[in-house]
Protein backbone atom coordinates (compact mmCIF):
# COMPACT_ATOMS: atom_id res chain seq x y z
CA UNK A 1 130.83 335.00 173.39
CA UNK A 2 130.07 336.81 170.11
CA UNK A 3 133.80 337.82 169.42
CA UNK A 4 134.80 334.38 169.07
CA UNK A 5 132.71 333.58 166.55
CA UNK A 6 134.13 336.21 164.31
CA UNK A 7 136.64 334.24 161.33
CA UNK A 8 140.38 334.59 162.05
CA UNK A 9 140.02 336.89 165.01
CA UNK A 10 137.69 334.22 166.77
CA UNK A 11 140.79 331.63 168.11
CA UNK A 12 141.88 334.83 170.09
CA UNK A 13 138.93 335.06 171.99
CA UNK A 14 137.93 331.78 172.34
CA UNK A 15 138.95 329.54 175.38
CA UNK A 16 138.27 325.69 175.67
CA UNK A 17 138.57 323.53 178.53
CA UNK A 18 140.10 320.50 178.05
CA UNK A 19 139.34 318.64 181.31
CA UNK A 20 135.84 318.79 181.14
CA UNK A 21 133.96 315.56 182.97
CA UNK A 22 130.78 314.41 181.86
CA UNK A 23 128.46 312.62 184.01
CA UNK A 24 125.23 310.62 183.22
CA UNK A 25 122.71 309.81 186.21
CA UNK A 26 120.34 306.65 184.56
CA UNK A 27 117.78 305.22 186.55
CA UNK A 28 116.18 301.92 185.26
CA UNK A 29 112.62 301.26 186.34
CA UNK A 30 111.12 298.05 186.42
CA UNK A 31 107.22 297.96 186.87
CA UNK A 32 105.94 294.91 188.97
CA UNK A 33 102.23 294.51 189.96
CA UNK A 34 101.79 293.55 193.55
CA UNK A 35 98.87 291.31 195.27
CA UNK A 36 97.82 294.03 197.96
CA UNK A 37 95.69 291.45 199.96
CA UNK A 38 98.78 290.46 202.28
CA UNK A 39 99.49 294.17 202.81
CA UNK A 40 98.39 296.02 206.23
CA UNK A 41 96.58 299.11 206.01
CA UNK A 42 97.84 302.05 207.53
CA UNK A 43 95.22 302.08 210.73
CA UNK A 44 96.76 298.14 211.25
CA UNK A 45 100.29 299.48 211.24
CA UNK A 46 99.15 302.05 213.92
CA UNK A 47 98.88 305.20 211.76
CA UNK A 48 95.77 307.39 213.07
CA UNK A 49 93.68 309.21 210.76
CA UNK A 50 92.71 312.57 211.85
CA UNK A 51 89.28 314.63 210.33
């Protein structure tokens, strides 16, 4: 709002809100590397692939 920036005049224009709520998502990530020879492929888990 460009009027309340304006010296003296400015507190007239201005509004604040004093109940304001911040909120921070944070999502850790751990990395792990995985041995993929005990894992079934999709075709042994009954997927079908289609051309």
């Amino acid at each position: 709002n460009f009027l309340s920036k304006i010296p003296i005049l400015g507190s007239l224009f201005r509004s604040e809100d004093e109940n304001s709520n911040i909120t921070e998502i944070v999502f850790i990530i751990t990395p792990s590397i995985v041995d993929n020879t005990h894992i079934p492929s999709l075709r042994e888990l009954g997927f079908k692939y289609n051309e």
